[in-house]
C-alpha atoms as a PDB file:
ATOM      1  CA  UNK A   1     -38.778 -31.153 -32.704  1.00  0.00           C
ATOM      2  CA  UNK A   2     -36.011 -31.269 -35.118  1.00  0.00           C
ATOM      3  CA  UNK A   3     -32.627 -29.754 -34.330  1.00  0.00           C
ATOM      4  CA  UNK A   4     -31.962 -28.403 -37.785  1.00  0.00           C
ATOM      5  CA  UNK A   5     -31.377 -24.998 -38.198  1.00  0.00           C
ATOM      6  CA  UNK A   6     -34.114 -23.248 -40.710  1.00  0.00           C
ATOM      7  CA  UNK A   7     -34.229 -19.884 -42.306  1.00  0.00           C
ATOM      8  CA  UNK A   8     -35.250 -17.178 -40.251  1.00  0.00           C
ATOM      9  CA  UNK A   9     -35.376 -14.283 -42.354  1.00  0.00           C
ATOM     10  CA  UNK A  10     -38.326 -13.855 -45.135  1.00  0.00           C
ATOM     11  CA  UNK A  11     -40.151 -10.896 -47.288  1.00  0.00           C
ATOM     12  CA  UNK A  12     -39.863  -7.878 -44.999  1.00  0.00           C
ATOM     13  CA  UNK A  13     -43.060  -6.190 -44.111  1.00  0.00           C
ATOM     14  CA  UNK A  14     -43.912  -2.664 -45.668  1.00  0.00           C
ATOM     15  CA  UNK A  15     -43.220  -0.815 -42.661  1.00  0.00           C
ATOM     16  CA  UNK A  16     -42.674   0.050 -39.219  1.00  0.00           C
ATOM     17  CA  UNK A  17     -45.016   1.992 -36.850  1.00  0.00           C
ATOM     18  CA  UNK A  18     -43.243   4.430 -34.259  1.00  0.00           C
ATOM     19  CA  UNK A  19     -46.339   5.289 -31.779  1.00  0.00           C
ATOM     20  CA  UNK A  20     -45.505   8.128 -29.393  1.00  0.00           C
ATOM     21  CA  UNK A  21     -46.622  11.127 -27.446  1.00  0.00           C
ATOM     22  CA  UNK A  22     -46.552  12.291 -23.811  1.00  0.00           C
ATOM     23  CA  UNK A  23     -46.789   9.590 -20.719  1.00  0.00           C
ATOM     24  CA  UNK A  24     -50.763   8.952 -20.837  1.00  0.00           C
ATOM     25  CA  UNK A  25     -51.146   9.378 -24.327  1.00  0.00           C
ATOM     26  CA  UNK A  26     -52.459   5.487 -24.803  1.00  0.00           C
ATOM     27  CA  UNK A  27     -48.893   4.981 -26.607  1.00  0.00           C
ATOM     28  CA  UNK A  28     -48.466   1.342 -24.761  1.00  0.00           C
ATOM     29  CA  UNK A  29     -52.712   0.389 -25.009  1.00  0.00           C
ATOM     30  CA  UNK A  30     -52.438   1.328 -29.096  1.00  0.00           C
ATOM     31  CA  UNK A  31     -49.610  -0.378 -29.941  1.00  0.00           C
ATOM     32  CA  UNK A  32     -50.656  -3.377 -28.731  1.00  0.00           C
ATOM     33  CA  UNK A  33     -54.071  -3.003 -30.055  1.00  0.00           C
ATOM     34  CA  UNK A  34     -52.339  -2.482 -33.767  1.00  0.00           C
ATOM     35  CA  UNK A  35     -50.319  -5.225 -33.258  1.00  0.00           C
ATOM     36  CA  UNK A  36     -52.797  -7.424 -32.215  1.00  0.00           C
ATOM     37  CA  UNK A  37     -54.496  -6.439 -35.597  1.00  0.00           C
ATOM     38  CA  UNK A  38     -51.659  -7.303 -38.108  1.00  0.00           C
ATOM     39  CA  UNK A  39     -51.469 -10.823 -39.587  1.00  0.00           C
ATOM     40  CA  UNK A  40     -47.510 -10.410 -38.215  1.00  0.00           C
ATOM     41  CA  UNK A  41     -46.421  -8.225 -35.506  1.00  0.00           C
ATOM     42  CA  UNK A  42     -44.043  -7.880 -32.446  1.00  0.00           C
ATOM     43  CA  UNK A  43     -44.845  -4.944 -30.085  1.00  0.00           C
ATOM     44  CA  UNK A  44     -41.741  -3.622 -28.530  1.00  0.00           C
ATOM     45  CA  UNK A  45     -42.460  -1.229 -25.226  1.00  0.00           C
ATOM     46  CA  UNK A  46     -39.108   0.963 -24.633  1.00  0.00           C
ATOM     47  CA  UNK A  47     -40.040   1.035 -21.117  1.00  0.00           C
ATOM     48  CA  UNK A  48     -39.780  -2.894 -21.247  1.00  0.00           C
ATOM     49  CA  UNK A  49     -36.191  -2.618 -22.484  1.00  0.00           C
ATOM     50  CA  UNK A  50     -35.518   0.255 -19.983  1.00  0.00           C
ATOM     51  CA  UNK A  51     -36.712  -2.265 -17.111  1.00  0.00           C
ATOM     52  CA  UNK A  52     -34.023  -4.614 -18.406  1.00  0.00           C
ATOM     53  CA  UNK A  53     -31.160  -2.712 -16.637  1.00  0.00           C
ATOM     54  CA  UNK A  54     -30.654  -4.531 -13.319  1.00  0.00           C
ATOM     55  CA  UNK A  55     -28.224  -1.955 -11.676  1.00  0.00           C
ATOM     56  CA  UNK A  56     -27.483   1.729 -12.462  1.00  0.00           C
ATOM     57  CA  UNK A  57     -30.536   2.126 -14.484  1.00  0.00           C
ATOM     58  CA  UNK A  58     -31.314   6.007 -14.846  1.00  0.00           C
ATOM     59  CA  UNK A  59     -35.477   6.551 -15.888  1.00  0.00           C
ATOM     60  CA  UNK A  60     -36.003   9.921 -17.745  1.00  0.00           C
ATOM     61  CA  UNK A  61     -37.059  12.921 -15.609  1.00  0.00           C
ATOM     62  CA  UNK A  62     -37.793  16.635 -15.796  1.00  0.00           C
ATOM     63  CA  UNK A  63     -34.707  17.401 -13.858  1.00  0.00           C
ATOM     64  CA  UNK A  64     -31.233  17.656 -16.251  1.00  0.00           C
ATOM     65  CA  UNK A  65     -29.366  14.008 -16.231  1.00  0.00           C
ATOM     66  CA  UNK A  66     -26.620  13.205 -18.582  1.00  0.00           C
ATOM     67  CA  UNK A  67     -26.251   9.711 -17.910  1.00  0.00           C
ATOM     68  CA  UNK A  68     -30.887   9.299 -18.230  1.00  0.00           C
ATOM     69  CA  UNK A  69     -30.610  11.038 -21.612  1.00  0.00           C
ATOM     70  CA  UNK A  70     -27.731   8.648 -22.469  1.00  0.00           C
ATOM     71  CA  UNK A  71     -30.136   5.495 -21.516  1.00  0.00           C
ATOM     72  CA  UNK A  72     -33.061   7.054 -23.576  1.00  0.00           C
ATOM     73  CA  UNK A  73     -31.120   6.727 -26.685  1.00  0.00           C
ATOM     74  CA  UNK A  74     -29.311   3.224 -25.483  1.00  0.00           C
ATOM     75  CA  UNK A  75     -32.920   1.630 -25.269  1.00  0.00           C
ATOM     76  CA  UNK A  76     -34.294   3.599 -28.656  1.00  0.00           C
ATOM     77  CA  UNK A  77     -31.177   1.683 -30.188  1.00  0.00           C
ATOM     78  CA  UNK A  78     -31.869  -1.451 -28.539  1.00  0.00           C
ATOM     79  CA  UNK A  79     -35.718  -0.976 -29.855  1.00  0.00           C
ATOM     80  CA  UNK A  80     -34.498  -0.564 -33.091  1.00  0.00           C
ATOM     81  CA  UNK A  81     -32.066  -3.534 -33.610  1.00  0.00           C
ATOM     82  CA  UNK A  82     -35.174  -5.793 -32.160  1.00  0.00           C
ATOM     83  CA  UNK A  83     -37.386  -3.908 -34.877  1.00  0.00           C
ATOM     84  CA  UNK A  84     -34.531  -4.463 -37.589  1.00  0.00           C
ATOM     85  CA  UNK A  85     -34.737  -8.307 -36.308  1.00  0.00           C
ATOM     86  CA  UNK A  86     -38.544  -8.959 -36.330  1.00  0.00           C
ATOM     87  CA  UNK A  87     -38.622  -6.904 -39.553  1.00  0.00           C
ATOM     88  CA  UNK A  88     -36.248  -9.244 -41.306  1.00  0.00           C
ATOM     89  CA  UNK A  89     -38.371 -11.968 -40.326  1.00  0.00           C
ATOM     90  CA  UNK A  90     -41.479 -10.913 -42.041  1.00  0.00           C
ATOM     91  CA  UNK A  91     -43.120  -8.959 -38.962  1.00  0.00           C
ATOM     92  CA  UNK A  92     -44.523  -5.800 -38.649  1.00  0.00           C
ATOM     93  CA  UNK A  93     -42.585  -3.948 -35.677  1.00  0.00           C
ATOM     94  CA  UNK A  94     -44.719  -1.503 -33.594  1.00  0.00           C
ATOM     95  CA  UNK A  95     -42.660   0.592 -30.901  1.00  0.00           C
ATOM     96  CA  UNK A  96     -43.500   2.575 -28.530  1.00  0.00           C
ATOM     97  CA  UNK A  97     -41.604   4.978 -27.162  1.00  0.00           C
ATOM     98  CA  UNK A  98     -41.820   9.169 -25.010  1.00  0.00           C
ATOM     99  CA  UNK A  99     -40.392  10.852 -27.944  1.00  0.00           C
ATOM    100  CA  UNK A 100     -40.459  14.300 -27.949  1.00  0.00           C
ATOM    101  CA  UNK A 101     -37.442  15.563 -29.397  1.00  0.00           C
ATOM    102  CA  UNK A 102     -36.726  15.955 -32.748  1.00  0.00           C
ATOM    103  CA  UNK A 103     -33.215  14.574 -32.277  1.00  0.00           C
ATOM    104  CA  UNK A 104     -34.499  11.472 -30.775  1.00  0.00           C
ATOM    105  CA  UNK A 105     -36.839  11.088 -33.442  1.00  0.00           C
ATOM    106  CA  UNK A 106     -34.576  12.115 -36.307  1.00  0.00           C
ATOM    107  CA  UNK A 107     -32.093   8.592 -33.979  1.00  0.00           C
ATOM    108  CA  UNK A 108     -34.752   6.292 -34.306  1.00  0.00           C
ATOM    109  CA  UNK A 109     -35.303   7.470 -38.338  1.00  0.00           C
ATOM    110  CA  UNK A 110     -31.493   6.873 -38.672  1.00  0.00           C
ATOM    111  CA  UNK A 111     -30.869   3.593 -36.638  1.00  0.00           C
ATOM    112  CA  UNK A 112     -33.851   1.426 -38.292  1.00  0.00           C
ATOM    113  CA  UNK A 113     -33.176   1.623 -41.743  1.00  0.00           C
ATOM    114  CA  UNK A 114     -34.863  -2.388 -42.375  1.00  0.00           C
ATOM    115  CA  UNK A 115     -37.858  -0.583 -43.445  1.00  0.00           C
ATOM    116  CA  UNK A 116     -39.781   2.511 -43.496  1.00  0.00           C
ATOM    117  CA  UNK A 117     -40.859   3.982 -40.538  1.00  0.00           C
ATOM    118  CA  UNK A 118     -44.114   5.357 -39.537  1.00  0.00           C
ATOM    119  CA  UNK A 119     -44.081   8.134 -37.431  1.00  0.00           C
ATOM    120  CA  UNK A 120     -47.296   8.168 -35.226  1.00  0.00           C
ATOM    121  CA  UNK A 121     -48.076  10.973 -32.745  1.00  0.00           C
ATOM    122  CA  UNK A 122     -50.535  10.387 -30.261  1.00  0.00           C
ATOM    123  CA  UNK A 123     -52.029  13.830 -28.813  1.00  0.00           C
ATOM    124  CA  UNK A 124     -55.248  13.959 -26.535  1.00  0.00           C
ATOM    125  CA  UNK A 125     -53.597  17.035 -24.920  1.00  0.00           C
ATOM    126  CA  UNK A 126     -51.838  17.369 -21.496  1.00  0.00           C
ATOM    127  CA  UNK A 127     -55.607  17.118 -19.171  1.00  0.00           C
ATOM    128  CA  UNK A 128     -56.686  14.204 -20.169  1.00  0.00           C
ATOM    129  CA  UNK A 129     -53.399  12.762 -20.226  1.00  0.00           C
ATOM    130  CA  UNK A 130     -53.169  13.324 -16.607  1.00  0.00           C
ATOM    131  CA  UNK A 131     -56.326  11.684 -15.758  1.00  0.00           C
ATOM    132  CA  UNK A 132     -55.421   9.099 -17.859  1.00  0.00           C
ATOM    133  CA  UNK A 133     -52.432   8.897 -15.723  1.00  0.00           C
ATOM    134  CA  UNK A 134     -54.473   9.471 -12.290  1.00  0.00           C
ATOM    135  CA  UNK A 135     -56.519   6.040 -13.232  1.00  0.00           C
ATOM    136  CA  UNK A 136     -53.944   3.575 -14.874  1.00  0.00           C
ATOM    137  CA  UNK A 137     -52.890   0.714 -12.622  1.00  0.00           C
ATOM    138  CA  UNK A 138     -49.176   2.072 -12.866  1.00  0.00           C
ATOM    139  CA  UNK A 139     -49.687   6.163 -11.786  1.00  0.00           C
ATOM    140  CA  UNK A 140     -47.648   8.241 -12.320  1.00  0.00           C
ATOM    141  CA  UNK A 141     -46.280  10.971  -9.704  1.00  0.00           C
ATOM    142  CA  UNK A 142     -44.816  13.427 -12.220  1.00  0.00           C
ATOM    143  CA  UNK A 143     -46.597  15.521 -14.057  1.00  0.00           C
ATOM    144  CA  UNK A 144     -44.935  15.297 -17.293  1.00  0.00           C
ATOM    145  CA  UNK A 145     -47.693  18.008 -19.039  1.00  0.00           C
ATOM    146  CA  UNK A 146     -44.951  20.544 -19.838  1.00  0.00           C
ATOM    147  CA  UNK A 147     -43.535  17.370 -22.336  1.00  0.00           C
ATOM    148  CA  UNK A 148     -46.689  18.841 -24.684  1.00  0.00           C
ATOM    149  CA  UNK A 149     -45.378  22.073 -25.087  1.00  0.00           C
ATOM    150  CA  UNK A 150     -42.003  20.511 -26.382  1.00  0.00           C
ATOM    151  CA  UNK A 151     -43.116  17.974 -27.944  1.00  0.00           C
ATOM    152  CA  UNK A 152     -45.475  20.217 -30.215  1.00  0.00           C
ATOM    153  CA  UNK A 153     -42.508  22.841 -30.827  1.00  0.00           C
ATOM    154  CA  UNK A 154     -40.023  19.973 -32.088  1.00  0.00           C
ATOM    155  CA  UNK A 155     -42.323  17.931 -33.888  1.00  0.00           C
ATOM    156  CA  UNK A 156     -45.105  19.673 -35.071  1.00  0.00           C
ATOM    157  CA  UNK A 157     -44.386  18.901 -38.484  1.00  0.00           C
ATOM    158  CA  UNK A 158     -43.257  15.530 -38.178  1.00  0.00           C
ATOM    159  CA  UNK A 159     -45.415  12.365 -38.746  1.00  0.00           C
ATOM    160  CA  UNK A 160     -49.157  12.024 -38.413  1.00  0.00           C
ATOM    161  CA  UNK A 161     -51.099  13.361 -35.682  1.00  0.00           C
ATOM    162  CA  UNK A 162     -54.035  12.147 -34.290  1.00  0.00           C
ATOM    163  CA  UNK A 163     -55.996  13.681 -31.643  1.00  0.00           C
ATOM    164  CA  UNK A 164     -56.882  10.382 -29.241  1.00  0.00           C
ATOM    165  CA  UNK A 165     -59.055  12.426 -26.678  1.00  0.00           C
ATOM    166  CA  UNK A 166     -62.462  11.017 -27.609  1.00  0.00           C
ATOM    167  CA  UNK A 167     -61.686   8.156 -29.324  1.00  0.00           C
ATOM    168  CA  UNK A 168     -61.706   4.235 -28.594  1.00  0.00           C
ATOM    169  CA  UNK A 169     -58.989   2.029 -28.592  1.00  0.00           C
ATOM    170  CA  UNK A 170     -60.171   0.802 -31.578  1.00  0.00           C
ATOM    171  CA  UNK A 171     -61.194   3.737 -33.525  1.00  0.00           C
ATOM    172  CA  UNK A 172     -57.191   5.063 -32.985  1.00  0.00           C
ATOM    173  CA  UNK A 173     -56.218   1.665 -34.169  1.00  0.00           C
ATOM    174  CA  UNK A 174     -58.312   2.342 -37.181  1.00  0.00           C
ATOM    175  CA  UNK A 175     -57.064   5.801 -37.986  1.00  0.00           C
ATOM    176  CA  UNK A 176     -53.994   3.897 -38.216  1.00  0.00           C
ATOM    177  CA  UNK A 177     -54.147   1.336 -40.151  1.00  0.00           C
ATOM    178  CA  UNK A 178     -55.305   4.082 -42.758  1.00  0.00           C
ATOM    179  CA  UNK A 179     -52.838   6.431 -42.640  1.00  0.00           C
ATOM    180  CA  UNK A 180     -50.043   4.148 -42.887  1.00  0.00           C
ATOM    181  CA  UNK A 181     -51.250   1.587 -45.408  1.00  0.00           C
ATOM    182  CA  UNK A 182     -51.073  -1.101 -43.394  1.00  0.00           C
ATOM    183  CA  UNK A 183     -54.905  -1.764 -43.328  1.00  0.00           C
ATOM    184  CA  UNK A 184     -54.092  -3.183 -46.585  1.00  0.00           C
ATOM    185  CA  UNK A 185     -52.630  -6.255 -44.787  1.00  0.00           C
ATOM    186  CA  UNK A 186     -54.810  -8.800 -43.915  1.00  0.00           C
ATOM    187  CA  UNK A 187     -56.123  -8.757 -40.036  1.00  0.00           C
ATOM    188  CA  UNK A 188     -56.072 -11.806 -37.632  1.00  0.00           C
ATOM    189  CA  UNK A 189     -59.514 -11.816 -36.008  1.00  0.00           C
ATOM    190  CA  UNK A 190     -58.265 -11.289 -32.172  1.00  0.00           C
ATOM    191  CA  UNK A 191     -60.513  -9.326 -29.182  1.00  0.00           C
ATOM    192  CA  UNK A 192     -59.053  -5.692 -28.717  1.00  0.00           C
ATOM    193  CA  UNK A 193     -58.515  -5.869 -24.738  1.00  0.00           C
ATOM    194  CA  UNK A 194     -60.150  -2.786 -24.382  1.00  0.00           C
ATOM    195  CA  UNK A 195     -62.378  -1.164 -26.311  1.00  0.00           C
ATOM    196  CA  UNK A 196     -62.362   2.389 -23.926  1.00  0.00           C
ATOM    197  CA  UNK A 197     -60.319   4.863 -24.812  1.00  0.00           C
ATOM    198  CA  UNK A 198     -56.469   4.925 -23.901  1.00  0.00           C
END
């Protein structure tokens, strides 16, 4: 191994994908799906950062917390200056994040400027996102279905849509890779994980 230094940065990619919806949605199972797809590709889980606080960590929840809403936007900045960094190095970044705001979405549009974003909204509606939750290996308590509601009022226009009830893994992947372009980019030949849907 040689101790020279080498470049690190290269052509950036031709975008960034920005999967989201409400807890359940299949955010975490697509993204890593897509990125497993891409020639390139770093998947970056802002639950992952989140977990990264050892001590006074704050995890979103229905009931009002200043300092939580201040650690939503601390690890959607953190996500964002790892997308920047993979970006810069020739790598598609795919994030996932719970975005439902249009002010946390408008943050992440604002903070990664390396390349243009994809905005990707995951939707299978609030039941099945609860069983979805009910049969995961990491359930979930809360019963975040009222997130829906808000998340359809504050970003019903923005980004793509795609309703995720009834479809694979790889099917959502697809629908993807279509809408944003990045289907043009050639595939690595990897096994999707799982081929049920999220």
């Amino acid at each position: 191994m040689s101790l020279n230094p080498v470049p690190i940065d290269g052509e950036s990619p031709t975008g960034a994908v920005l999967l989201t919806g409400i807890p359940g949605s299949g955010k975490s199972t697509v993204a890593e799906a897509l990125a497993r797809r891409l020639r390139m590709s770093a998947h970056i889980e802002a639950d992952a950062l989140q977990q990264m606080i050892v001590s006074g960590g704050q995890w979103p929840s229905p009931a009002e917390n200043p300092e939580a809403d201040r650690q939503i936007f601390l690890r959607a900045r953190n996500a964002c200056l790892l997308a920047d960094s993979f970006a810069r190095a020739s790598f598609v970044p795919v994030l996932d994040d719970v975005v439902v705001r249009r002010a946390h979405l408008d943050f992440y549009r604002t903070t990664l400027a390396a390349v243009p974003l994809h905005v990707i909204i995951l939707a299978p509606g609030p039941t099945v996102a609860w069983r979805r939750n009910q049969t995961r290996e990491k359930v979930l308590t809360t019963d975040w279905s009222p997130l829906d509601t808000a998340m359809r009022s504050e970003l019903g226009e923005q980004g793509t849509w795609i309703d995720n009830a009834a479809q694979t893994v790889d099917e959502t992947v697809g629908a993807i890779l279509t809408v944003t372009g990045l289907g043009s980019i050639p595939e690595v030949d990897l096994p999707l994980r799982d081929s049920s849907p999220p």
